[in-house]
PDB file of N, CA and C in Angstrom:
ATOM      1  N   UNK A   1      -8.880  -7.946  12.788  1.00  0.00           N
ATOM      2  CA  UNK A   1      -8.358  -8.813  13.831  1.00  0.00           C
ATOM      3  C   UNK A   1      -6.953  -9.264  13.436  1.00  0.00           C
ATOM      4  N   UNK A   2      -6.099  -8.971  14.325  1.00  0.00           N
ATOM      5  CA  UNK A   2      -4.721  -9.314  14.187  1.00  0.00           C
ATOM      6  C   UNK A   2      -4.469 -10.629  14.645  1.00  0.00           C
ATOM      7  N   UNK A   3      -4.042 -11.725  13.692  1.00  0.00           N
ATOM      8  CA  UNK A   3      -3.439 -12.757  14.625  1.00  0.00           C
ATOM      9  C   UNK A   3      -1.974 -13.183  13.896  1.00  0.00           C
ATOM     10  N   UNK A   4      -1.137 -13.552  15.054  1.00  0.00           N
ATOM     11  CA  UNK A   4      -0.024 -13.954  14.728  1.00  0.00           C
ATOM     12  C   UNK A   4       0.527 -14.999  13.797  1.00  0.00           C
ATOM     13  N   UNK A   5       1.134 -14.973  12.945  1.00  0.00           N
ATOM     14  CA  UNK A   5       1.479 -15.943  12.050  1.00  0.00           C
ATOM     15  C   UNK A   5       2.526 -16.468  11.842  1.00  0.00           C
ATOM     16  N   UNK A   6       2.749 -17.932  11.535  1.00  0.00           N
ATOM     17  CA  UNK A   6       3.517 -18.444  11.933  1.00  0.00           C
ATOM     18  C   UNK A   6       4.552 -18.855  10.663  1.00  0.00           C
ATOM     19  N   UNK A   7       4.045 -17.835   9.449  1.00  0.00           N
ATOM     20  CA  UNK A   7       4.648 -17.968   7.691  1.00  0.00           C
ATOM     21  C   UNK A   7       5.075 -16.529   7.771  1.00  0.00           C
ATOM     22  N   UNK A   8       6.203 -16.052   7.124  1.00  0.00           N
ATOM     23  CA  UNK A   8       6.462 -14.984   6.870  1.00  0.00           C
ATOM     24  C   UNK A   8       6.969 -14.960   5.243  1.00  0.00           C
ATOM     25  N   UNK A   9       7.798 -13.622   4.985  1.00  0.00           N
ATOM     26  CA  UNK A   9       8.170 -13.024   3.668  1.00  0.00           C
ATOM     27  C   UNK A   9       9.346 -13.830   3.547  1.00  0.00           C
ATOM     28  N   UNK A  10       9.268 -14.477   2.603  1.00  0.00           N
ATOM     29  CA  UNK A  10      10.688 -15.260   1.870  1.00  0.00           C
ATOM     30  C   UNK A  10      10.182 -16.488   2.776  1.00  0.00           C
ATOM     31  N   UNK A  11       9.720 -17.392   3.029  1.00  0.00           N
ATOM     32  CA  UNK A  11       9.308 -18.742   3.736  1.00  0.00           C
ATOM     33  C   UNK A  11       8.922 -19.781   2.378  1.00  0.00           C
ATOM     34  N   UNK A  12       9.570 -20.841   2.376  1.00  0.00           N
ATOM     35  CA  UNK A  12       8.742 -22.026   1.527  1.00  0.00           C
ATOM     36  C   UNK A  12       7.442 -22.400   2.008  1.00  0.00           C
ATOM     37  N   UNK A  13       6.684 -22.403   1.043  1.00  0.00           N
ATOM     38  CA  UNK A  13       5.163 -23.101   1.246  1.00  0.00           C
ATOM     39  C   UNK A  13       4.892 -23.683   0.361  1.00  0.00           C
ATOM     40  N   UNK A  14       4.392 -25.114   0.734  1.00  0.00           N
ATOM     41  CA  UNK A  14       3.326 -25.852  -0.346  1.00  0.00           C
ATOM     42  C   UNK A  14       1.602 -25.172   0.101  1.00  0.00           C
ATOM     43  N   UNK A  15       1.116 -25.289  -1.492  1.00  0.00           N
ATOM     44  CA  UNK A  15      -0.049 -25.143  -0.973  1.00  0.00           C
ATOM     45  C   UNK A  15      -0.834 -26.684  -0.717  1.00  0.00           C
ATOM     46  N   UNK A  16      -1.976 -26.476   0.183  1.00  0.00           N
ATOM     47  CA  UNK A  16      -2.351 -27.893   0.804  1.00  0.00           C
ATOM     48  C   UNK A  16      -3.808 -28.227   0.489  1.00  0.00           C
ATOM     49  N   UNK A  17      -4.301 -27.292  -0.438  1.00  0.00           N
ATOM     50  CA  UNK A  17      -6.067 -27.205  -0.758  1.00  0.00           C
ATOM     51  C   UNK A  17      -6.138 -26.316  -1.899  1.00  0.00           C
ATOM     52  N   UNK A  18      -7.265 -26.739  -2.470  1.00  0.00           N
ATOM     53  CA  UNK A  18      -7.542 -25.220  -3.694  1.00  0.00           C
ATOM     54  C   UNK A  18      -7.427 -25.844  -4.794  1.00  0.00           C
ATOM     55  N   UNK A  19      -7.579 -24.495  -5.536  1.00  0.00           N
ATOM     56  CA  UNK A  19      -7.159 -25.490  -7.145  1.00  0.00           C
ATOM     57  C   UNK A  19      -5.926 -25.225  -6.995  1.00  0.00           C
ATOM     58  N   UNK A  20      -4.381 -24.654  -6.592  1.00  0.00           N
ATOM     59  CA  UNK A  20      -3.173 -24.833  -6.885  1.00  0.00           C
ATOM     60  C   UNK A  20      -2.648 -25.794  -5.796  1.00  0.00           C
ATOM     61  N   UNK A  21      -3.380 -27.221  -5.296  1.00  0.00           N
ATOM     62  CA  UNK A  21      -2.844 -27.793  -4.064  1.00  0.00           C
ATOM     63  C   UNK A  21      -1.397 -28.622  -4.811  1.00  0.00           C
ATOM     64  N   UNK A  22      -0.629 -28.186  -4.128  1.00  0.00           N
ATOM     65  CA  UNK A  22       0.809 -29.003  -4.568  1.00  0.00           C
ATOM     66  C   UNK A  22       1.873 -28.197  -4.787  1.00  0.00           C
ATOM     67  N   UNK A  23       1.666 -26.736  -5.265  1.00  0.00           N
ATOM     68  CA  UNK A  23       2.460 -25.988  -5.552  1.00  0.00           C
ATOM     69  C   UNK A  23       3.282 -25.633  -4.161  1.00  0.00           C
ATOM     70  N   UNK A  24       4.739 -25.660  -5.143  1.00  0.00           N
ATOM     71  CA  UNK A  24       5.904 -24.969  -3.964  1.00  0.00           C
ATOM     72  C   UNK A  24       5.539 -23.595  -4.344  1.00  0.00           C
ATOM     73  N   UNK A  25       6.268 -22.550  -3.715  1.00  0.00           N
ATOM     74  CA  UNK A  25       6.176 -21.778  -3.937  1.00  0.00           C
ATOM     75  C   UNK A  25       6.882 -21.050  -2.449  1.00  0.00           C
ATOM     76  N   UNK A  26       7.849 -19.688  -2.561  1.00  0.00           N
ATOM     77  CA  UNK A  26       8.024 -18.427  -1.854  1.00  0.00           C
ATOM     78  C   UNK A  26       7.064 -17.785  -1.160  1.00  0.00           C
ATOM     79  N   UNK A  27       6.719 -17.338  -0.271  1.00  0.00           N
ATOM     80  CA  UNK A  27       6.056 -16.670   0.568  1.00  0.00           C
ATOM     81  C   UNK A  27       6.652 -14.739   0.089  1.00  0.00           C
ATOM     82  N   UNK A  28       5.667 -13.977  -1.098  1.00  0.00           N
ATOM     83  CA  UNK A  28       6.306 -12.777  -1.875  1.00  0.00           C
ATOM     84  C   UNK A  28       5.948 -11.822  -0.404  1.00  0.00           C
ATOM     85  N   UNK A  29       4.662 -11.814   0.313  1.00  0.00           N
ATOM     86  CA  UNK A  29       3.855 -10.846   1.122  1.00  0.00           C
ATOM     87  C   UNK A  29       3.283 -11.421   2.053  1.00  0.00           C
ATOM     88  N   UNK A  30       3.471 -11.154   3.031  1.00  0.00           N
ATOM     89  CA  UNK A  30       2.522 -11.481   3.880  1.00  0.00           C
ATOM     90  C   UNK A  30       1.539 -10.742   4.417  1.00  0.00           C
ATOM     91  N   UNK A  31       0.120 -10.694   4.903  1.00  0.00           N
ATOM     92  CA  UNK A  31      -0.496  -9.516   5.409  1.00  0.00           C
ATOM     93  C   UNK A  31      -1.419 -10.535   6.559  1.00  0.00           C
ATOM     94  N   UNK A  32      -0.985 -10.270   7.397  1.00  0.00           N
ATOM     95  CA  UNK A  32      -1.210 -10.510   9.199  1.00  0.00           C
ATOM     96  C   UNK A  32      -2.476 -10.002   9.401  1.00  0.00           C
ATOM     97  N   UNK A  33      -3.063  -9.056   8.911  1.00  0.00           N
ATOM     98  CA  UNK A  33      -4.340  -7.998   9.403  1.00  0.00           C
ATOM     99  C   UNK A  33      -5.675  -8.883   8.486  1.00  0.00           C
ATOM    100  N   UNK A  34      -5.234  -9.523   7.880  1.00  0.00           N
ATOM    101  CA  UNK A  34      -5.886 -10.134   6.832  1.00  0.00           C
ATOM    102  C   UNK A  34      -6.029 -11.595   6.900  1.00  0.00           C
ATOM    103  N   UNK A  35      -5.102 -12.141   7.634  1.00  0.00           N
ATOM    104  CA  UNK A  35      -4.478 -13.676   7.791  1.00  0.00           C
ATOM    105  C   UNK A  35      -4.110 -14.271   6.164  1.00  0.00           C
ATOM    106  N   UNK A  36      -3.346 -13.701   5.291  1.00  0.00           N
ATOM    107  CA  UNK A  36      -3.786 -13.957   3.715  1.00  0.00           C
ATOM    108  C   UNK A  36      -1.629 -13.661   3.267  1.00  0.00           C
ATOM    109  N   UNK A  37      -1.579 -14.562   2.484  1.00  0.00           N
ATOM    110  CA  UNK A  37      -0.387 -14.271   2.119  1.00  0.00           C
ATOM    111  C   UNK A  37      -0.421 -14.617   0.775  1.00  0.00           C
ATOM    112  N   UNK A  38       0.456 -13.986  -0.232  1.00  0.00           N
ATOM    113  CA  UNK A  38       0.797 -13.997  -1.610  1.00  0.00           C
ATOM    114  C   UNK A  38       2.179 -14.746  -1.972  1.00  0.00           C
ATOM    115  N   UNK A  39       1.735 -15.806  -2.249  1.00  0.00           N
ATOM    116  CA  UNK A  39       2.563 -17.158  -3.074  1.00  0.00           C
ATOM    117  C   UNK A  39       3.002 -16.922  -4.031  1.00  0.00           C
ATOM    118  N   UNK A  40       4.416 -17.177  -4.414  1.00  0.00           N
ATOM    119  CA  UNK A  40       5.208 -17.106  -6.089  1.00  0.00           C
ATOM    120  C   UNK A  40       4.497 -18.053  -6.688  1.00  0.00           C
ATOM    121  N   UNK A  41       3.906 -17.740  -7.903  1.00  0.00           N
ATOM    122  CA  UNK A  41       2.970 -18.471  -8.847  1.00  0.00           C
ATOM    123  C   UNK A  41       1.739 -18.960  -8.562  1.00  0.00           C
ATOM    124  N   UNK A  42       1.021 -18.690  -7.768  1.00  0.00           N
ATOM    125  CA  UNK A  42      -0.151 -19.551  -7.035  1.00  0.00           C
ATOM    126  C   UNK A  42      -1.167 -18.310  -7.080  1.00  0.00           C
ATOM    127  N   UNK A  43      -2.012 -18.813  -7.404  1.00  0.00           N
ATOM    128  CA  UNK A  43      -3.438 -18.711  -7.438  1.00  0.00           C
ATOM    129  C   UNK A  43      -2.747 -16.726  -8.553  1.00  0.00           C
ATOM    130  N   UNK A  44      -3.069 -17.458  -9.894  1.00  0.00           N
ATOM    131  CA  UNK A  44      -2.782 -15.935 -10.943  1.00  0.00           C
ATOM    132  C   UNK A  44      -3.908 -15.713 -10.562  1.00  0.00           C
ATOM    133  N   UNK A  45      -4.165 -14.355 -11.308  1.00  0.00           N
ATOM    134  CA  UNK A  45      -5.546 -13.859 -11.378  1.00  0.00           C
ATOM    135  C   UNK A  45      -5.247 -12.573 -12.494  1.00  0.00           C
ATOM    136  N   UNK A  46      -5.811 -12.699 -13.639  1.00  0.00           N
ATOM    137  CA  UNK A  46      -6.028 -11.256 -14.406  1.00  0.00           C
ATOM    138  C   UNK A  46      -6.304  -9.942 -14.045  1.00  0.00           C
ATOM    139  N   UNK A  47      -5.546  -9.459 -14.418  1.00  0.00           N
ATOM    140  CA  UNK A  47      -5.975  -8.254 -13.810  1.00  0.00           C
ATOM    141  C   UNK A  47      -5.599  -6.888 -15.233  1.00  0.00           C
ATOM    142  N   UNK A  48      -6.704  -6.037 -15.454  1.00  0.00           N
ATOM    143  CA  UNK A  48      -7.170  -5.659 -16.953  1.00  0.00           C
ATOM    144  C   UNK A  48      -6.251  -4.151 -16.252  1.00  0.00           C
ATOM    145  N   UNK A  49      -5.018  -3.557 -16.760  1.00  0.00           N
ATOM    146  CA  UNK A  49      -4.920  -2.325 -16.182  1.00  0.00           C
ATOM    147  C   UNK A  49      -4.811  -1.222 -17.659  1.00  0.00           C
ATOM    148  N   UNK A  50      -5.052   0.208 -17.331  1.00  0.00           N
ATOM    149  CA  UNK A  50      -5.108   0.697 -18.159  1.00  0.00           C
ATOM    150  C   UNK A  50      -3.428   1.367 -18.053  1.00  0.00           C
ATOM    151  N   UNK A  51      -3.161   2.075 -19.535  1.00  0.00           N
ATOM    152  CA  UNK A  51      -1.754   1.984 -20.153  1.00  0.00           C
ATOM    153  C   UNK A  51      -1.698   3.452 -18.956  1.00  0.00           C
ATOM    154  N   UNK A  52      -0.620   3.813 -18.845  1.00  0.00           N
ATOM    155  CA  UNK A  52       0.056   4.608 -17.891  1.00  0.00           C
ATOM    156  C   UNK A  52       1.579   4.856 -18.820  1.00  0.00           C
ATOM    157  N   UNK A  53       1.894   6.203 -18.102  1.00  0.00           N
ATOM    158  CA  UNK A  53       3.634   6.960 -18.898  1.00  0.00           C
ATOM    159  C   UNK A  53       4.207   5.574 -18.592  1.00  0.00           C
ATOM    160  N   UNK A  54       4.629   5.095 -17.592  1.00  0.00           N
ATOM    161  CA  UNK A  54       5.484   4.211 -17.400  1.00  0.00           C
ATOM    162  C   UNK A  54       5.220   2.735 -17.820  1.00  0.00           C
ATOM    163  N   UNK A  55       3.819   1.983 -18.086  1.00  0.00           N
ATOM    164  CA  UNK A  55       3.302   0.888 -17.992  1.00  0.00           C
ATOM    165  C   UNK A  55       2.421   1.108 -19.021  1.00  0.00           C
ATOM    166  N   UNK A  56       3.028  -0.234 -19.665  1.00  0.00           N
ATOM    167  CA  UNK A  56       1.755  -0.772 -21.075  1.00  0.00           C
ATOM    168  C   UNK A  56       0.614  -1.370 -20.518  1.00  0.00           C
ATOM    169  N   UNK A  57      -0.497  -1.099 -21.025  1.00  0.00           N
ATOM    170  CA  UNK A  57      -1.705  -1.055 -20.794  1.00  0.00           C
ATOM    171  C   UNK A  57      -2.249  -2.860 -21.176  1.00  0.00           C
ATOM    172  N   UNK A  58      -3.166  -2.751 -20.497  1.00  0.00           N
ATOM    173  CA  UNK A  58      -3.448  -4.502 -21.479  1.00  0.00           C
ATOM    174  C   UNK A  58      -3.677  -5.501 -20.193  1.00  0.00           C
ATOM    175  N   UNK A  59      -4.267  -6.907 -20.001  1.00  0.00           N
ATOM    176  CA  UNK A  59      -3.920  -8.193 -19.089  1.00  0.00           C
ATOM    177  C   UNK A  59      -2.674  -7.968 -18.903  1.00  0.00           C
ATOM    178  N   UNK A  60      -2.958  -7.903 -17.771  1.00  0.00           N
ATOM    179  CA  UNK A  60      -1.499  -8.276 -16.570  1.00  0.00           C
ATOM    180  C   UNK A  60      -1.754  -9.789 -15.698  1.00  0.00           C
ATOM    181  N   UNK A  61      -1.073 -10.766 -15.659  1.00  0.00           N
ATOM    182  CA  UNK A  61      -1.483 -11.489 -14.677  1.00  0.00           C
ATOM    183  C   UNK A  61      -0.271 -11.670 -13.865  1.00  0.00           C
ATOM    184  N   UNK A  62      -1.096 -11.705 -12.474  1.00  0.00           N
ATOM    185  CA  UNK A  62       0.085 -11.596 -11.478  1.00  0.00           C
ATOM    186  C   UNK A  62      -0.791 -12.475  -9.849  1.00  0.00           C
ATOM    187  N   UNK A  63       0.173 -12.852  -8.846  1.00  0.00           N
ATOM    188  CA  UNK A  63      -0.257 -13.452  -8.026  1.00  0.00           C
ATOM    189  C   UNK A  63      -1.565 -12.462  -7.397  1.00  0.00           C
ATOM    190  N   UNK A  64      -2.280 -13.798  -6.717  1.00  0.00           N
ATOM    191  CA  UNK A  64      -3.275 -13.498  -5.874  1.00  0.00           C
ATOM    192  C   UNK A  64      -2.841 -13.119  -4.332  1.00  0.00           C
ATOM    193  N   UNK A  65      -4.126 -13.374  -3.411  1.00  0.00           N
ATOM    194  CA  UNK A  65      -4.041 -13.539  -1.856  1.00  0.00           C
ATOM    195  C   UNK A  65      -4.490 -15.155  -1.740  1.00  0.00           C
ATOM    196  N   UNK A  66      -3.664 -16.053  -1.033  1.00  0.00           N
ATOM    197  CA  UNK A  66      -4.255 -17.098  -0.432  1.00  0.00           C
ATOM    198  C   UNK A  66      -4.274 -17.057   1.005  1.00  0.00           C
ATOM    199  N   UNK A  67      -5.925 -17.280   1.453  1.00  0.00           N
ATOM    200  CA  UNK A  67      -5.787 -17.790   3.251  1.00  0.00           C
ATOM    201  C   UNK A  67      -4.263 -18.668   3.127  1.00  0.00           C
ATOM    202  N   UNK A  68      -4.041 -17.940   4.747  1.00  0.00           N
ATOM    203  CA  UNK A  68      -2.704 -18.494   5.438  1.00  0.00           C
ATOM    204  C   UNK A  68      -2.912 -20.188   5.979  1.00  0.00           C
ATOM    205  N   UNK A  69      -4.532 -20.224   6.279  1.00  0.00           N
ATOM    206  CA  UNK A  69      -5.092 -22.112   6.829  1.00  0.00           C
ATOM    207  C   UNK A  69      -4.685 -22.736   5.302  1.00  0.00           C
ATOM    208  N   UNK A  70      -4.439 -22.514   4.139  1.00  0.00           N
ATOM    209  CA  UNK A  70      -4.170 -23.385   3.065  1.00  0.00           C
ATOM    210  C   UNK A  70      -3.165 -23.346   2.976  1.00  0.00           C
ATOM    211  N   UNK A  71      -1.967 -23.219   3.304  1.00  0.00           N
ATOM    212  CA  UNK A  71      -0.672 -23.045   3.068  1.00  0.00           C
ATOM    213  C   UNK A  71      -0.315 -23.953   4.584  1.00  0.00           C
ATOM    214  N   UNK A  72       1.390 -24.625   3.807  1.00  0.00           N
ATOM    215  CA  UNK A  72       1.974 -25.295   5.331  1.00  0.00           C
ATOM    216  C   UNK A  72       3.563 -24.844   5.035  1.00  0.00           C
ATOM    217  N   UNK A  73       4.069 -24.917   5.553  1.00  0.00           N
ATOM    218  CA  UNK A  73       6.003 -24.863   5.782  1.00  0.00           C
ATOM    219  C   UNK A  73       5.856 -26.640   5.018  1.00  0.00           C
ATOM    220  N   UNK A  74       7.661 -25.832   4.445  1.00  0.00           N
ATOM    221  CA  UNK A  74       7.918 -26.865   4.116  1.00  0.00           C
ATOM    222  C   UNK A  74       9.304 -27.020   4.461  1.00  0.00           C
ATOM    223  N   UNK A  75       9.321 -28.549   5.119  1.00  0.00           N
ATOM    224  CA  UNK A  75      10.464 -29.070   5.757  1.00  0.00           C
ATOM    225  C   UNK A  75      11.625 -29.084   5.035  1.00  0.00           C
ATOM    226  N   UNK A  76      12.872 -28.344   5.389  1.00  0.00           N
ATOM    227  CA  UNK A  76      13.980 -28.088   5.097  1.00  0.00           C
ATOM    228  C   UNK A  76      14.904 -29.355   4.837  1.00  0.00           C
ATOM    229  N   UNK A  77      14.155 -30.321   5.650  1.00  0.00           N
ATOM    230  CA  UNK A  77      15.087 -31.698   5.521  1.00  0.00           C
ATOM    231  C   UNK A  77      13.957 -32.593   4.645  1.00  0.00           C
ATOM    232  N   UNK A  78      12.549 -32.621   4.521  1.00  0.00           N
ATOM    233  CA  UNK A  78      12.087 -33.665   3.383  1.00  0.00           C
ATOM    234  C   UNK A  78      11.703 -33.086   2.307  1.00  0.00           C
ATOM    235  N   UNK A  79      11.422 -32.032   2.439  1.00  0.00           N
ATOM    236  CA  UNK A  79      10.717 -30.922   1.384  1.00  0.00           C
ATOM    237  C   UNK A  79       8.732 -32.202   1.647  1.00  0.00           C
ATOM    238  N   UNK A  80       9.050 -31.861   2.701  1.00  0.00           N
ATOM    239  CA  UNK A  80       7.220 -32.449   2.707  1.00  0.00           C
ATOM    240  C   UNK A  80       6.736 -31.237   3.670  1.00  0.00           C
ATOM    241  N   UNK A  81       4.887 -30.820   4.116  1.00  0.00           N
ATOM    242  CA  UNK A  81       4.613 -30.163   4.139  1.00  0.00           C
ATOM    243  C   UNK A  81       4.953 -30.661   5.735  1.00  0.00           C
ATOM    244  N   UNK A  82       4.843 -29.586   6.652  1.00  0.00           N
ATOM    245  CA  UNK A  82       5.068 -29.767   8.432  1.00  0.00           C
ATOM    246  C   UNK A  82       4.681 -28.495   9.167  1.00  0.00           C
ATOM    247  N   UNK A  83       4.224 -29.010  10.493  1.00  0.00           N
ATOM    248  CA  UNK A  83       3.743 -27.376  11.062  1.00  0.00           C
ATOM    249  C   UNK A  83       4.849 -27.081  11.692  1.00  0.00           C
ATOM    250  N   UNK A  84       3.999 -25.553  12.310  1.00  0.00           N
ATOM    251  CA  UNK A  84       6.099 -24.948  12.966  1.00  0.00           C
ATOM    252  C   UNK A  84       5.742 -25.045  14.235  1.00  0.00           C
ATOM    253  N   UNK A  85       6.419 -24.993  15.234  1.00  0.00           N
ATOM    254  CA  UNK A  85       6.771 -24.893  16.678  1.00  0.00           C
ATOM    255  C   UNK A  85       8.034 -23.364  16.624  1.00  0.00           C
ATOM    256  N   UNK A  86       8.279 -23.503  18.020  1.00  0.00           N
ATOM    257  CA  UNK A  86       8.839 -22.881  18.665  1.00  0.00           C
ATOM    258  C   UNK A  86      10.071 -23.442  19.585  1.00  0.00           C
ATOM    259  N   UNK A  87      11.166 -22.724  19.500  1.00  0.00           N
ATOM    260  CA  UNK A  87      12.264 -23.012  20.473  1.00  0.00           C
ATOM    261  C   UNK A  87      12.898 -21.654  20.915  1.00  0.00           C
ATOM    262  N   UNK A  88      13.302 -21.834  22.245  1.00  0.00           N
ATOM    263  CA  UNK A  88      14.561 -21.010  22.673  1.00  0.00           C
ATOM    264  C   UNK A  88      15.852 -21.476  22.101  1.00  0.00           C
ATOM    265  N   UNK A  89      16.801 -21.438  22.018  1.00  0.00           N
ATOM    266  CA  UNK A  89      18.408 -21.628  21.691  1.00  0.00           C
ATOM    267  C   UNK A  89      18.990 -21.400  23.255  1.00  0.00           C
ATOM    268  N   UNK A  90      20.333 -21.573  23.218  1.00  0.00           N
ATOM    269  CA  UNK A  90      20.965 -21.462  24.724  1.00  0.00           C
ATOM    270  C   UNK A  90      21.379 -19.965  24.219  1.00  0.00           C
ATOM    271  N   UNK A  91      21.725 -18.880  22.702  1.00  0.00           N
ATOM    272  CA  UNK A  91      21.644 -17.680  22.630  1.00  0.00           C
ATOM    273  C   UNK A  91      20.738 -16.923  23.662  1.00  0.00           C
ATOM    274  N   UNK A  92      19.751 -17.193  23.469  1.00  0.00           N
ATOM    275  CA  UNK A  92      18.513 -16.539  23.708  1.00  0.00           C
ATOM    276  C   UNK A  92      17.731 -16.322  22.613  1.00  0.00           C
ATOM    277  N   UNK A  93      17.674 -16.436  21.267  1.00  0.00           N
ATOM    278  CA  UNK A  93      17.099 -16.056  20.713  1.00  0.00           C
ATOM    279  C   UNK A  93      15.408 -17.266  20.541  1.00  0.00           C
ATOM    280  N   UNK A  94      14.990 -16.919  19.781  1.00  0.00           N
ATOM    281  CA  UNK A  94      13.396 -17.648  19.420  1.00  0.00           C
ATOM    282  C   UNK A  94      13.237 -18.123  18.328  1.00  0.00           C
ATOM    283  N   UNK A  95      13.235 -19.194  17.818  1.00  0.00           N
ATOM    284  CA  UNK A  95      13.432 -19.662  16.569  1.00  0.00           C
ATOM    285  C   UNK A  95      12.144 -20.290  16.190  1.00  0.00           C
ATOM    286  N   UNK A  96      12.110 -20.073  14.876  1.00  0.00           N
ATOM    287  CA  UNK A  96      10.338 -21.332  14.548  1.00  0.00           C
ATOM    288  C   UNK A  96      11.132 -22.761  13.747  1.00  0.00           C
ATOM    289  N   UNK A  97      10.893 -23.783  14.347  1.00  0.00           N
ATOM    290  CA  UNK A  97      11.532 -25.188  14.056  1.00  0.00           C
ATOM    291  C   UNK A  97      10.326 -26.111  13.233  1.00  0.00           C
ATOM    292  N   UNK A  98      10.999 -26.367  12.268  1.00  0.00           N
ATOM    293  CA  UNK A  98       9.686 -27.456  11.885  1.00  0.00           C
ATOM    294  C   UNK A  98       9.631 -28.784  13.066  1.00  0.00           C
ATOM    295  N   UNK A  99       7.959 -29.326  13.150  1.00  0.00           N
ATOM    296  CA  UNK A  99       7.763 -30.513  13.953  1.00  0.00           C
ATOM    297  C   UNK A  99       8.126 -31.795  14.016  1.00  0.00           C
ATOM    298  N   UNK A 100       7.947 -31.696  12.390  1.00  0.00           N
ATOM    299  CA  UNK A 100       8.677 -33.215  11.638  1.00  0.00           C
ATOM    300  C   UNK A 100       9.983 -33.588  11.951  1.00  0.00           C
ATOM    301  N   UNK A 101      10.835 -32.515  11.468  1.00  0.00           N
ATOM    302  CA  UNK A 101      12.201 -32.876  12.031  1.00  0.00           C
ATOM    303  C   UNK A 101      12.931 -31.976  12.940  1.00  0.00           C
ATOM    304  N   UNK A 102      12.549 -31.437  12.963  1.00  0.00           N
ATOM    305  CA  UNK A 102      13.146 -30.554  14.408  1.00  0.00           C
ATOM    306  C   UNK A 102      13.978 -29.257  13.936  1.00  0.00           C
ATOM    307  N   UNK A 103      14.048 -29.367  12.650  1.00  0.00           N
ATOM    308  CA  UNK A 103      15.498 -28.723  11.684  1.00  0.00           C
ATOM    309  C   UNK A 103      14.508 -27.272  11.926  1.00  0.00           C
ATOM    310  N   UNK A 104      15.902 -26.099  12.342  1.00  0.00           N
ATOM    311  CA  UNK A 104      15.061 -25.152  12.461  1.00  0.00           C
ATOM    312  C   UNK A 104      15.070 -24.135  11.004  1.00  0.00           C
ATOM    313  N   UNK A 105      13.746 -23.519  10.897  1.00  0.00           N
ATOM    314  CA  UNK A 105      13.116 -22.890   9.814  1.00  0.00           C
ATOM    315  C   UNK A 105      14.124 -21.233   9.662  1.00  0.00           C
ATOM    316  N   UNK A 106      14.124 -20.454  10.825  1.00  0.00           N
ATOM    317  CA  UNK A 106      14.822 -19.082  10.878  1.00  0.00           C
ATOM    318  C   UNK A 106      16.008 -19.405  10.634  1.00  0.00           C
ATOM    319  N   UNK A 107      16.638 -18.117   9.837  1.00  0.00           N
ATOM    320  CA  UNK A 107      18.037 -18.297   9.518  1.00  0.00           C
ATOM    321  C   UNK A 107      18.787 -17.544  10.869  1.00  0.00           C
TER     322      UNK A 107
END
């Protein structure tokens, strides 16, 4: 099930639940088909790989998937967590604006 999301790749997020609730963090991946996005530093997870020509073998730890419902935008003007909306511009274009302050999120 595809649903639209309102966080993309390169987006600030705090997380808002979990054991990493508080963390800032980059938005590295997003995956829409999944509703699940991968946070800079949030939620590690081990992962045991074997050695390869190019890659030493051994614990690797590297980010997880977190549900997209635990994650919020974070406001460009408080750095506190805020949901997004939507605007037109007099361009035409479509922008996602945080609610809190209106300051818009798209570059």
């Amino acid at each position: 099930m595809s649903v639209k999301m309102k966080i993309k790749k390169g987006d600030r997020v705090v997380v808002i639940t979990g054991r990493d609730k508080g963390k800032i963090g980059t938005v590295l991946r997003a995956i829409p088909t999944e509703s699940r996005v991968v946070v800079e530093g949030v939620n590690m997870v081990k992962r045991h790989t074997r050695q390869t020509a190019r890659d030493q073998g051994g614990v690797v730890e590297k980010e997880g998937t977190i549900h997209v419902s635990n994650v919020a935008h974070v406001d460009p003007k408080s750095n506190k967590p805020t949901r997004v909306g939507f605007k037109n511009l007099e361009d035409g274009r479509k922008v996602r604006v945080a609610r809190d302050s209106g300051e818009v999120i798209d570059v």
